[in-house]
N, C-alpha and C. Protein backbone atom coordinates (compact mmCIF):
# COMPACT_ATOMS: atom_id res chain seq x y z
N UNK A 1 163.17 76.74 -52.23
CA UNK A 1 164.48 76.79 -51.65
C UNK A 1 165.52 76.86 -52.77
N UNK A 2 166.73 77.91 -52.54
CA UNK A 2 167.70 78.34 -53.58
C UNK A 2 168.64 76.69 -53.25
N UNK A 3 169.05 76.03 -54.76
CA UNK A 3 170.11 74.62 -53.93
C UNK A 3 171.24 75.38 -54.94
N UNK A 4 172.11 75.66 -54.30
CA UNK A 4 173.63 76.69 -55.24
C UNK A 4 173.82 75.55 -56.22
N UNK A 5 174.41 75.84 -57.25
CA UNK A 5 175.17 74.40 -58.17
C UNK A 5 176.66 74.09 -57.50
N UNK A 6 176.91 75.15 -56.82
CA UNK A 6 178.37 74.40 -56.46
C UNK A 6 178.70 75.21 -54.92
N UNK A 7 178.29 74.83 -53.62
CA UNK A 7 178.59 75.40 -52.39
C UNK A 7 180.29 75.28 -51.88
N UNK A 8 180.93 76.50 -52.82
CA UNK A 8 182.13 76.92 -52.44
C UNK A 8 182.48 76.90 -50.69
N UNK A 9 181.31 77.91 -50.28
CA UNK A 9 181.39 78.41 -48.96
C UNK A 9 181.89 76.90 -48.10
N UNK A 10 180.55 76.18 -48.34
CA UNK A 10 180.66 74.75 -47.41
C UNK A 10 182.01 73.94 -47.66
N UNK A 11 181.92 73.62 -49.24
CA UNK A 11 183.90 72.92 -49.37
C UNK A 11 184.93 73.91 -48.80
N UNK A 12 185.35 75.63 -48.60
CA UNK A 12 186.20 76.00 -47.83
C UNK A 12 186.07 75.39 -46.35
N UNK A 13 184.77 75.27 -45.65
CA UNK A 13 184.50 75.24 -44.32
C UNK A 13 184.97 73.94 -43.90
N UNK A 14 184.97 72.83 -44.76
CA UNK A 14 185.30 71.58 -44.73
C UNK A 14 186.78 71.26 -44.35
N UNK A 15 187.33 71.92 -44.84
CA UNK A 15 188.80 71.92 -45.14
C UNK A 15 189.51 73.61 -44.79
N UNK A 16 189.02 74.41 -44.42
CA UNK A 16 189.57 75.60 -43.96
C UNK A 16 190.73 75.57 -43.23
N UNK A 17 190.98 74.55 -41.59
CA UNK A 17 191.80 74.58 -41.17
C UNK A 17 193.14 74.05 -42.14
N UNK A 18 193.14 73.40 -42.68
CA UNK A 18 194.49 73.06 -43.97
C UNK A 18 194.75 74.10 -44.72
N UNK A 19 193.71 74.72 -45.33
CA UNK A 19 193.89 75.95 -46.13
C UNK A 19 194.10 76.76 -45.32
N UNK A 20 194.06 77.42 -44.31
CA UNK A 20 194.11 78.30 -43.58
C UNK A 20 195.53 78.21 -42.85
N UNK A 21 196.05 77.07 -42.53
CA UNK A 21 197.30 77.03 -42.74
C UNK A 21 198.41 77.08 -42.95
N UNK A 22 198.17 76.55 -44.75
CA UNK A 22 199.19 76.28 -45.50
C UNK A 22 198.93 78.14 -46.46
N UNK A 23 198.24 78.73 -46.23
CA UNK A 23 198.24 80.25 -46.16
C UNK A 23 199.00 80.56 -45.61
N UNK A 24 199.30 80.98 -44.09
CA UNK A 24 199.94 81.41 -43.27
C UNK A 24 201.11 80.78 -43.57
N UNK A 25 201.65 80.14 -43.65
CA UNK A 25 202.92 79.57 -43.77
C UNK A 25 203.77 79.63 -44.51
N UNK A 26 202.84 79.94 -46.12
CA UNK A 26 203.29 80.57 -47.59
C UNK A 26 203.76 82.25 -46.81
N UNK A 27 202.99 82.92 -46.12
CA UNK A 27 203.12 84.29 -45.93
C UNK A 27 203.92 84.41 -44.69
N UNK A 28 204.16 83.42 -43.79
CA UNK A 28 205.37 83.28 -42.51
C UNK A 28 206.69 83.52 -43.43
N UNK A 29 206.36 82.63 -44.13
CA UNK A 29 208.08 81.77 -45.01
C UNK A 29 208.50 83.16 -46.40
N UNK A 30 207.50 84.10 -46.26
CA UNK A 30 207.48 85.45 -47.82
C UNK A 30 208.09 84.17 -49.26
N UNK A 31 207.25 82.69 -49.12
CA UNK A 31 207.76 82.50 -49.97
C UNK A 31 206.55 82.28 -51.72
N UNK A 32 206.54 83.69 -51.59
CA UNK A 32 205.16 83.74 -52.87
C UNK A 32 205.79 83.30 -54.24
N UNK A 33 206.75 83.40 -54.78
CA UNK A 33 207.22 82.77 -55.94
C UNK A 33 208.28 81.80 -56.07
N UNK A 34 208.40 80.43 -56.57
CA UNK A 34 208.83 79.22 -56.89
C UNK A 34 208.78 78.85 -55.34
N UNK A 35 209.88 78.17 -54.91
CA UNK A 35 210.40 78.03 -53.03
C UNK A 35 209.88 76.67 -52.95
N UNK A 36 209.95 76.04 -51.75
CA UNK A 36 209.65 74.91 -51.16
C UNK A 36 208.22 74.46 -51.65
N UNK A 37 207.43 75.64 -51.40
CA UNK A 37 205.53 74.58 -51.33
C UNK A 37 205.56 74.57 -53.07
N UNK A 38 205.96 75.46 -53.43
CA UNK A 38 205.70 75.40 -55.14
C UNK A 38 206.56 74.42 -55.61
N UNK A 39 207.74 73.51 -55.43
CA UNK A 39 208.32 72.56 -55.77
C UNK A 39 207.63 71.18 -54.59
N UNK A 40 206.87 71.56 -53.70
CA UNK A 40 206.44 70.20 -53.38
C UNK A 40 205.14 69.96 -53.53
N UNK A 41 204.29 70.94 -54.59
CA UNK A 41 202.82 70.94 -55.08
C UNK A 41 203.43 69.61 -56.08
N UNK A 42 204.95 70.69 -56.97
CA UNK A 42 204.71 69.75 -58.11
C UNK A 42 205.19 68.28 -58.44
N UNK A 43 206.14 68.01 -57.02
CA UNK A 43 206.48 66.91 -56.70
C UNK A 43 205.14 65.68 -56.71
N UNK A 44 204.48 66.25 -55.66
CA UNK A 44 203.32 65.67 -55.15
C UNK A 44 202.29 65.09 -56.46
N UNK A 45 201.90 66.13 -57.26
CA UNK A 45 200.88 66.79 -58.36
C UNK A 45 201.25 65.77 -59.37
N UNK A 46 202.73 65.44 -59.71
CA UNK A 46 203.52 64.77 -60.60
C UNK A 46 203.36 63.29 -59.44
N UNK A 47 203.34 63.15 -59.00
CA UNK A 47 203.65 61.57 -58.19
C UNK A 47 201.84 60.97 -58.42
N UNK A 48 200.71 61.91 -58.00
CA UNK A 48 199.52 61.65 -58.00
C UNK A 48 198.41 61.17 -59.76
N UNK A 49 199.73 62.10 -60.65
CA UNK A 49 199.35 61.46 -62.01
C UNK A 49 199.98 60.85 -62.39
N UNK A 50 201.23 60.30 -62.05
CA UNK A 50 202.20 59.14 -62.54
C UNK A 50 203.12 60.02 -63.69
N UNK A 51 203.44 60.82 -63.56
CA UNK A 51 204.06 61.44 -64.55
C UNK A 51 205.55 61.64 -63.87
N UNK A 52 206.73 62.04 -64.94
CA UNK A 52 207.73 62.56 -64.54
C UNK A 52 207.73 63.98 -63.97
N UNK A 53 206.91 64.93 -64.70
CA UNK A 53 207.20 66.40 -64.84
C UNK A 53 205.61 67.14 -64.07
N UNK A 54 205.96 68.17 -63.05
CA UNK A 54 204.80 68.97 -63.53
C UNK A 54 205.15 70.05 -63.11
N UNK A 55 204.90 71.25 -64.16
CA UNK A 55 205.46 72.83 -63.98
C UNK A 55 204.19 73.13 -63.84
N UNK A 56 204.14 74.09 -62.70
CA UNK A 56 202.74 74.76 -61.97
C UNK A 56 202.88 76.49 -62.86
N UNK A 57 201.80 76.29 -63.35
CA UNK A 57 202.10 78.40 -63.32
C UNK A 57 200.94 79.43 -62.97
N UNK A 58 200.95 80.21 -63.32
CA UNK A 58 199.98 81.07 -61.93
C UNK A 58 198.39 81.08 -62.34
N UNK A 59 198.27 80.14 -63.43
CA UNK A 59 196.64 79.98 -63.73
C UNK A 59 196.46 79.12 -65.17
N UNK A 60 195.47 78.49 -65.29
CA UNK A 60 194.82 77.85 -65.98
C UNK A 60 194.96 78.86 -67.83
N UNK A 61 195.22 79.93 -67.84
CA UNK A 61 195.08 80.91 -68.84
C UNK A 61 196.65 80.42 -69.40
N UNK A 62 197.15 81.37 -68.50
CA UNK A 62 198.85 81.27 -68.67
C UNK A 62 199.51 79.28 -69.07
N UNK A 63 198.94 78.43 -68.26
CA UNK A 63 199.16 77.07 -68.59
C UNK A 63 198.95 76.61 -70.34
N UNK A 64 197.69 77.10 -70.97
CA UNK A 64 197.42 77.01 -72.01
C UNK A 64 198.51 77.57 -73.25
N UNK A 65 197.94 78.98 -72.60
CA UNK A 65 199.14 79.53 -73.66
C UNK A 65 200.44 79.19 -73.86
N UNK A 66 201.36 79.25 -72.84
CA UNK A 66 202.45 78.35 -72.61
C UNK A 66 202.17 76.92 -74.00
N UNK A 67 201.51 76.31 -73.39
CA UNK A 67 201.38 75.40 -73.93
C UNK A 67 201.52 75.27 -76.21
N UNK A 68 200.35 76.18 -75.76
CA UNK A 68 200.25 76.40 -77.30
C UNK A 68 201.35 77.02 -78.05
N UNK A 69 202.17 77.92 -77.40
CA UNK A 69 203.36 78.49 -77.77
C UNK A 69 204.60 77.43 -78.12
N UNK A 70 204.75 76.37 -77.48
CA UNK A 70 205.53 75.47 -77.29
C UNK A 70 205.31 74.41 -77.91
N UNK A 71 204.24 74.31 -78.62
CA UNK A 71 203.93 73.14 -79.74
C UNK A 71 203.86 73.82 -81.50
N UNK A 72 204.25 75.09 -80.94
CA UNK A 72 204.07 75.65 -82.41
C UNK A 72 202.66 76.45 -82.95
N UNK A 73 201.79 76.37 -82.36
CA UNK A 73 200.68 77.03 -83.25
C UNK A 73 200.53 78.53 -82.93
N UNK A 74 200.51 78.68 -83.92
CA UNK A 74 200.37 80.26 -83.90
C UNK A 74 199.01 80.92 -85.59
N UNK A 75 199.60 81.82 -86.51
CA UNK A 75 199.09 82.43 -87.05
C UNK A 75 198.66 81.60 -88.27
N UNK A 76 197.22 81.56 -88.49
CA UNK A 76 196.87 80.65 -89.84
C UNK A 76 196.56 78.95 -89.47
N UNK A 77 197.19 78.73 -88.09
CA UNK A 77 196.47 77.52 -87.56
C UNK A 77 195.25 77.64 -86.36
N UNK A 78 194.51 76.43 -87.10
CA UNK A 78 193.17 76.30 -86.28
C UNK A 78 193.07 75.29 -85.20
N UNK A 79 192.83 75.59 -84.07
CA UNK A 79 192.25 74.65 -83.09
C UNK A 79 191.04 74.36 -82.26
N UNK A 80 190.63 73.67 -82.42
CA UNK A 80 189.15 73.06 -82.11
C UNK A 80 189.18 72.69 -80.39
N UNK A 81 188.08 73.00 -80.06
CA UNK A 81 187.57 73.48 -78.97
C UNK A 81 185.63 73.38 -78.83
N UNK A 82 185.51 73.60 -77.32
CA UNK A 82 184.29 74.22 -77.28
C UNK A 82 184.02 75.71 -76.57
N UNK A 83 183.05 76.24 -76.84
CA UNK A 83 182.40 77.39 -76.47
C UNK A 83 181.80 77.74 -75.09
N UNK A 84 181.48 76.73 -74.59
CA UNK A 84 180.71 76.79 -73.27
C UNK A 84 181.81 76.11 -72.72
N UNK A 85 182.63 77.48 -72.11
CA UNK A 85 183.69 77.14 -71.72
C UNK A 85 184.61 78.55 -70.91
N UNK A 86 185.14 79.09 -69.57
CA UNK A 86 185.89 80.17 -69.10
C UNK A 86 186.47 80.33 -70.34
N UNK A 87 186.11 81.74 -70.74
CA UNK A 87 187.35 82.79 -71.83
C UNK A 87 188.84 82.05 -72.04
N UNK A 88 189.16 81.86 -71.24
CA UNK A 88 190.87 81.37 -71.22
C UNK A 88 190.82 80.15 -72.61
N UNK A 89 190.14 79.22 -72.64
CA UNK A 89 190.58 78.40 -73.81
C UNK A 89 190.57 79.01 -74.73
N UNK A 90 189.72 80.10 -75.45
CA UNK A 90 189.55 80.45 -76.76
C UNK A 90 190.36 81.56 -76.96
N UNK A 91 190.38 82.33 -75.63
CA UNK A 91 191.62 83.65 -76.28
C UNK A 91 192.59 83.09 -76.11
N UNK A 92 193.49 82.11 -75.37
CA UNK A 92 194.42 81.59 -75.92
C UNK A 92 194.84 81.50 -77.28
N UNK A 93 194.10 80.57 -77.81
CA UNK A 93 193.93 80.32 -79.18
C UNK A 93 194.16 81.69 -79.98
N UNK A 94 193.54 82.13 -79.82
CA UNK A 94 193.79 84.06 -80.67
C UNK A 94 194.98 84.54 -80.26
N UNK A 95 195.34 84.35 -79.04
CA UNK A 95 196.62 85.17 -78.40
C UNK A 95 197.73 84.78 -79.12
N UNK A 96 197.77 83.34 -79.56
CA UNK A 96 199.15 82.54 -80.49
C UNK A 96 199.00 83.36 -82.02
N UNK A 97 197.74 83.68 -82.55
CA UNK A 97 197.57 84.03 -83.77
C UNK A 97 196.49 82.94 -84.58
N UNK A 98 196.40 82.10 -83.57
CA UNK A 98 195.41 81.20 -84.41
C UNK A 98 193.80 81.21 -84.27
N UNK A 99 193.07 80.38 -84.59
CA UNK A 99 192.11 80.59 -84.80
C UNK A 99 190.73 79.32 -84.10
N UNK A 100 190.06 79.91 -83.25
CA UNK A 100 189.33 78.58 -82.15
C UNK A 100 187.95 78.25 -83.49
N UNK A 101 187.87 76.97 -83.53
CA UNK A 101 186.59 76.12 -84.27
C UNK A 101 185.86 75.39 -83.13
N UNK A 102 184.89 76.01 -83.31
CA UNK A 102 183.77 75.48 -81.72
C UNK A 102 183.02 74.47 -82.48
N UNK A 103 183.45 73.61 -81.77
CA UNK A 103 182.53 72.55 -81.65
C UNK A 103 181.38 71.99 -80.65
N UNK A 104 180.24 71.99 -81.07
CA UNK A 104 178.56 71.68 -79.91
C UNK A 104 179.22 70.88 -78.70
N UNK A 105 178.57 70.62 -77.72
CA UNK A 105 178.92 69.81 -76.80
C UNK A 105 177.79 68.51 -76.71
N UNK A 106 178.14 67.50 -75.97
CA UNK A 106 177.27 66.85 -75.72
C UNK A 106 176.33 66.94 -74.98
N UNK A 107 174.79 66.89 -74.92
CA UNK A 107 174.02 67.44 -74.19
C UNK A 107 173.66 66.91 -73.06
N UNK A 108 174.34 65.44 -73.01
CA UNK A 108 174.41 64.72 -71.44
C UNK A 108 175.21 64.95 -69.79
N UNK A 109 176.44 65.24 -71.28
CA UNK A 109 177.91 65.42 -70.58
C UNK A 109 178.44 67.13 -69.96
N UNK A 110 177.96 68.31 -71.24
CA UNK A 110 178.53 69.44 -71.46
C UNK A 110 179.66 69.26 -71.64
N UNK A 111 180.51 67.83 -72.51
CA UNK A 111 182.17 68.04 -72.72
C UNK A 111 181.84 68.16 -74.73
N UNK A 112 183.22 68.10 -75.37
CA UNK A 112 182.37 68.14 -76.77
C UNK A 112 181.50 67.26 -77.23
N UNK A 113 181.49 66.72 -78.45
CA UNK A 113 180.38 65.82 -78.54
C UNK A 113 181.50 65.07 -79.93
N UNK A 114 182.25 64.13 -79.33
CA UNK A 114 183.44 63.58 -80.28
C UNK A 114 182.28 63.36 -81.18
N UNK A 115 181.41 63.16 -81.49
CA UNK A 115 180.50 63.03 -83.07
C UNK A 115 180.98 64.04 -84.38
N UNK A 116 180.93 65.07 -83.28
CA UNK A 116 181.12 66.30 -84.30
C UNK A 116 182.26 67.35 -85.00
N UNK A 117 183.26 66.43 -83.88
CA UNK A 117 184.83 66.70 -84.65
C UNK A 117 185.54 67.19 -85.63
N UNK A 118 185.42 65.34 -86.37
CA UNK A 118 185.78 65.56 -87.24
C UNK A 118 185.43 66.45 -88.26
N UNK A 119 184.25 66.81 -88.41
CA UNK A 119 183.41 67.31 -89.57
C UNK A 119 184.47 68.70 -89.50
N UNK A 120 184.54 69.20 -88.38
CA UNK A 120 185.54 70.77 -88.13
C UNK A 120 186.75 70.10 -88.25
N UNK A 121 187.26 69.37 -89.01
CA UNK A 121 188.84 69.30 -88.78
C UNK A 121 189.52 69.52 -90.84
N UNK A 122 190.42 70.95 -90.07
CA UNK A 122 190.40 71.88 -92.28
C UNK A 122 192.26 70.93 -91.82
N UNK A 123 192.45 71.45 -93.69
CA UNK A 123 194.38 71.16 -93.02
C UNK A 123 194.71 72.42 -92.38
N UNK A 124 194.02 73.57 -91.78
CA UNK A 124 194.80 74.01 -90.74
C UNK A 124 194.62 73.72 -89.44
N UNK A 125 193.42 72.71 -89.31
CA UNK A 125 193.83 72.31 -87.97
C UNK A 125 194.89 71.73 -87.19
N UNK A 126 195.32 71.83 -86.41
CA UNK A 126 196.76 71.65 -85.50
C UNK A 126 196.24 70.83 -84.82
N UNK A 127 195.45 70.96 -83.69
CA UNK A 127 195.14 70.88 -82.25
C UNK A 127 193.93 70.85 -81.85
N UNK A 128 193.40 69.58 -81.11
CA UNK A 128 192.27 70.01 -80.38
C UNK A 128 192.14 70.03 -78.65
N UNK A 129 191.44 70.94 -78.44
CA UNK A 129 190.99 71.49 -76.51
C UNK A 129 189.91 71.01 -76.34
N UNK A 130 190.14 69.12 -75.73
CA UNK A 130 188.82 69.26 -75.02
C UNK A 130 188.83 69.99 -73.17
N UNK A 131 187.75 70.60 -73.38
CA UNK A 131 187.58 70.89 -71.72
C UNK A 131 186.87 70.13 -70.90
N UNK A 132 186.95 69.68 -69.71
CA UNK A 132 186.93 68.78 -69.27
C UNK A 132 185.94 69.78 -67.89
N UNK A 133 184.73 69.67 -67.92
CA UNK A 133 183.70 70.21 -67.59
C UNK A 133 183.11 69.93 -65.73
N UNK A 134 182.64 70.37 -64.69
CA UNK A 134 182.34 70.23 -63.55
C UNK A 134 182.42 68.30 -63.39
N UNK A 135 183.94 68.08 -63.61
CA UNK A 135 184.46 67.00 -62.77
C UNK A 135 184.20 65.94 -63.18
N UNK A 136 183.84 66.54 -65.10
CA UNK A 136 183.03 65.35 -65.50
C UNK A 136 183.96 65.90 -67.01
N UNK A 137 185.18 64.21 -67.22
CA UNK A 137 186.11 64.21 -68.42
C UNK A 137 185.44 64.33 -69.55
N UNK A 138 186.00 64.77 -70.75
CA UNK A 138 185.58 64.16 -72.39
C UNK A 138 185.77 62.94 -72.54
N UNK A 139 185.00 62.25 -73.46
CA UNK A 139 186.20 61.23 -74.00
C UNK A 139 186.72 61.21 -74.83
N UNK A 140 187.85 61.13 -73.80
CA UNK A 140 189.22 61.40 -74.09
C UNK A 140 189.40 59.67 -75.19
N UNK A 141 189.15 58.58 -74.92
CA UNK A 141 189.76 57.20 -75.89
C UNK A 141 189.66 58.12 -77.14
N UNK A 142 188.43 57.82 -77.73
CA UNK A 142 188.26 58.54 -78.85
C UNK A 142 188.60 59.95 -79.31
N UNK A 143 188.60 61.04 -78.56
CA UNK A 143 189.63 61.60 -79.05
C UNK A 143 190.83 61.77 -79.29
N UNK A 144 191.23 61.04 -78.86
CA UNK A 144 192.75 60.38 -78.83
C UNK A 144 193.11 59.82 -80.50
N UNK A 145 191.70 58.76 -80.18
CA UNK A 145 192.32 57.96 -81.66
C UNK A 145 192.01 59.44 -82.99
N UNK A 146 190.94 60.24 -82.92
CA UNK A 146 190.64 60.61 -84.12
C UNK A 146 191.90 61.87 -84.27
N UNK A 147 192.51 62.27 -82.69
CA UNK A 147 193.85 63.13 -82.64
C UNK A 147 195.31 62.32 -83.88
N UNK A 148 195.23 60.61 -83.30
CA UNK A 148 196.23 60.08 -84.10
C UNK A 148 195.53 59.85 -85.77
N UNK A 149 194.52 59.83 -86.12
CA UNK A 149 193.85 60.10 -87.24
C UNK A 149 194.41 60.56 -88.18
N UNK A 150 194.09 61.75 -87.59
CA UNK A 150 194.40 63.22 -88.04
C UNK A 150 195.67 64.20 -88.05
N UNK A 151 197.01 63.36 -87.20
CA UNK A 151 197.83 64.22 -86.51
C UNK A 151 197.96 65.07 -86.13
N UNK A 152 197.12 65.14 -85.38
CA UNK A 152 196.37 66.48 -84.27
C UNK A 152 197.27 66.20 -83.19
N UNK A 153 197.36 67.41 -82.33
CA UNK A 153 197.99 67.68 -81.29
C UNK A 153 196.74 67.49 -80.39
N UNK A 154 197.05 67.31 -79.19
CA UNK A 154 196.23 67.25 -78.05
C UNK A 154 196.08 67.80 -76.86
N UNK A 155 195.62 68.87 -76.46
CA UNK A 155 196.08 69.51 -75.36
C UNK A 155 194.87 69.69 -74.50
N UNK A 156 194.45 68.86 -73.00
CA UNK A 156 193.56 69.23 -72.02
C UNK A 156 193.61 70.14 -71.50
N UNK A 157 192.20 70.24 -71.18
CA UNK A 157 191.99 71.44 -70.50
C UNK A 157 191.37 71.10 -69.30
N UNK A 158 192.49 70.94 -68.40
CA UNK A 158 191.40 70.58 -66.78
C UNK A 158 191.17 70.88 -65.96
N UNK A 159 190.92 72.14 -66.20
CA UNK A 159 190.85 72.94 -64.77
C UNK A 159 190.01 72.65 -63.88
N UNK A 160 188.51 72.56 -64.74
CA UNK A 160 187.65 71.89 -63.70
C UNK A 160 187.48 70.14 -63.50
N UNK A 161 188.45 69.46 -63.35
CA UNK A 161 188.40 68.13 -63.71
C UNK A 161 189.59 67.17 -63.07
N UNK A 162 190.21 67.71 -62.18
CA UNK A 162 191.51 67.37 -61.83
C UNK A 162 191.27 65.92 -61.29
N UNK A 163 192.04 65.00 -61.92
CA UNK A 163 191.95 63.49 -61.40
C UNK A 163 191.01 62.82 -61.61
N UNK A 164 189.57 63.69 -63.24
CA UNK A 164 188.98 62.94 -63.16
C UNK A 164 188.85 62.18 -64.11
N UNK A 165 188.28 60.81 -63.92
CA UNK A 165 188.12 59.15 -64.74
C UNK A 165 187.01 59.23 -65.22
């Protein structure tokens, strides 16, 4: 018997009538860019992580880059990352001008393997991307501390991981 790793079909079916919905209602209201649901995702989104701020943008790709643009890294800086990982983290990284250092993952977890960090961290490193893997975080403590270490920047990647501990 085929067991899928992740039954999309069944989680839409679960929850379809909400999604199916709040579809129609985006396309009742023609309100496809910023408008009401896109300021009360981020109301909501921002209240559910305890944060002041959260700017939504149209994908996990675009969020990054943004990101990286806005902290400065660009051409001749390196940021550390992993490999077994959607395209979007690493061409980011290239798209600013800089340059992705893959680091192994852990073979329990599939997040990096904070062991092996530091060893990749040159003075052009800037920044490190952990990705935060099927709903299952890095750890994040320790990279944290070896981020203040190092004065590394820190930037998650959670697409697949939202809310998780």
């Amino acid at each position: 018997m085929k067991i899928p790793f992740v039954d999309l079909k069944a989680q839409y079916q679960s929850i379809k009538s909400g999604i199916d919905l709040a579809i129609q209602n985006v396309i009742n209201d023609t309100a496809f860019i910023k408008g009401k649901y896109v300021q009360k995702f981020e109301e909501e989104y921002a209240d559910a992580y305890g944060v002041k701020h959260c700017i939504s943008c149209a994908n996990g790709t675009d969020a990054i880059y943004i990101t990286l643009k806005a902290l400065g890294i660009g051409l001749g800086d390196e940021v550390i990352t992993v490999a077994n990982t959607w395209i979007s983290t690493s061409e980011t990284i290239t798209q600013t001008g800089a340059k992705p250092v893959f680091v192994d993952i852990h073979p329990d977890y599939y997040t990096i393997d904070v062991e092996q960090i530091e060893e990749k961290i040159t003075e052009k490193t800037k920044a490190i991307i952990p990705v935060h893997l099927f709903g299952q975080p890095a750890e994040m403590d320790q990279i944290i501390d070896i981020c203040k270490r190092h004065n590394l920047l820190l930037i998650e990647d959670c697409a697949q991981a939202h809310f998780a501990e």
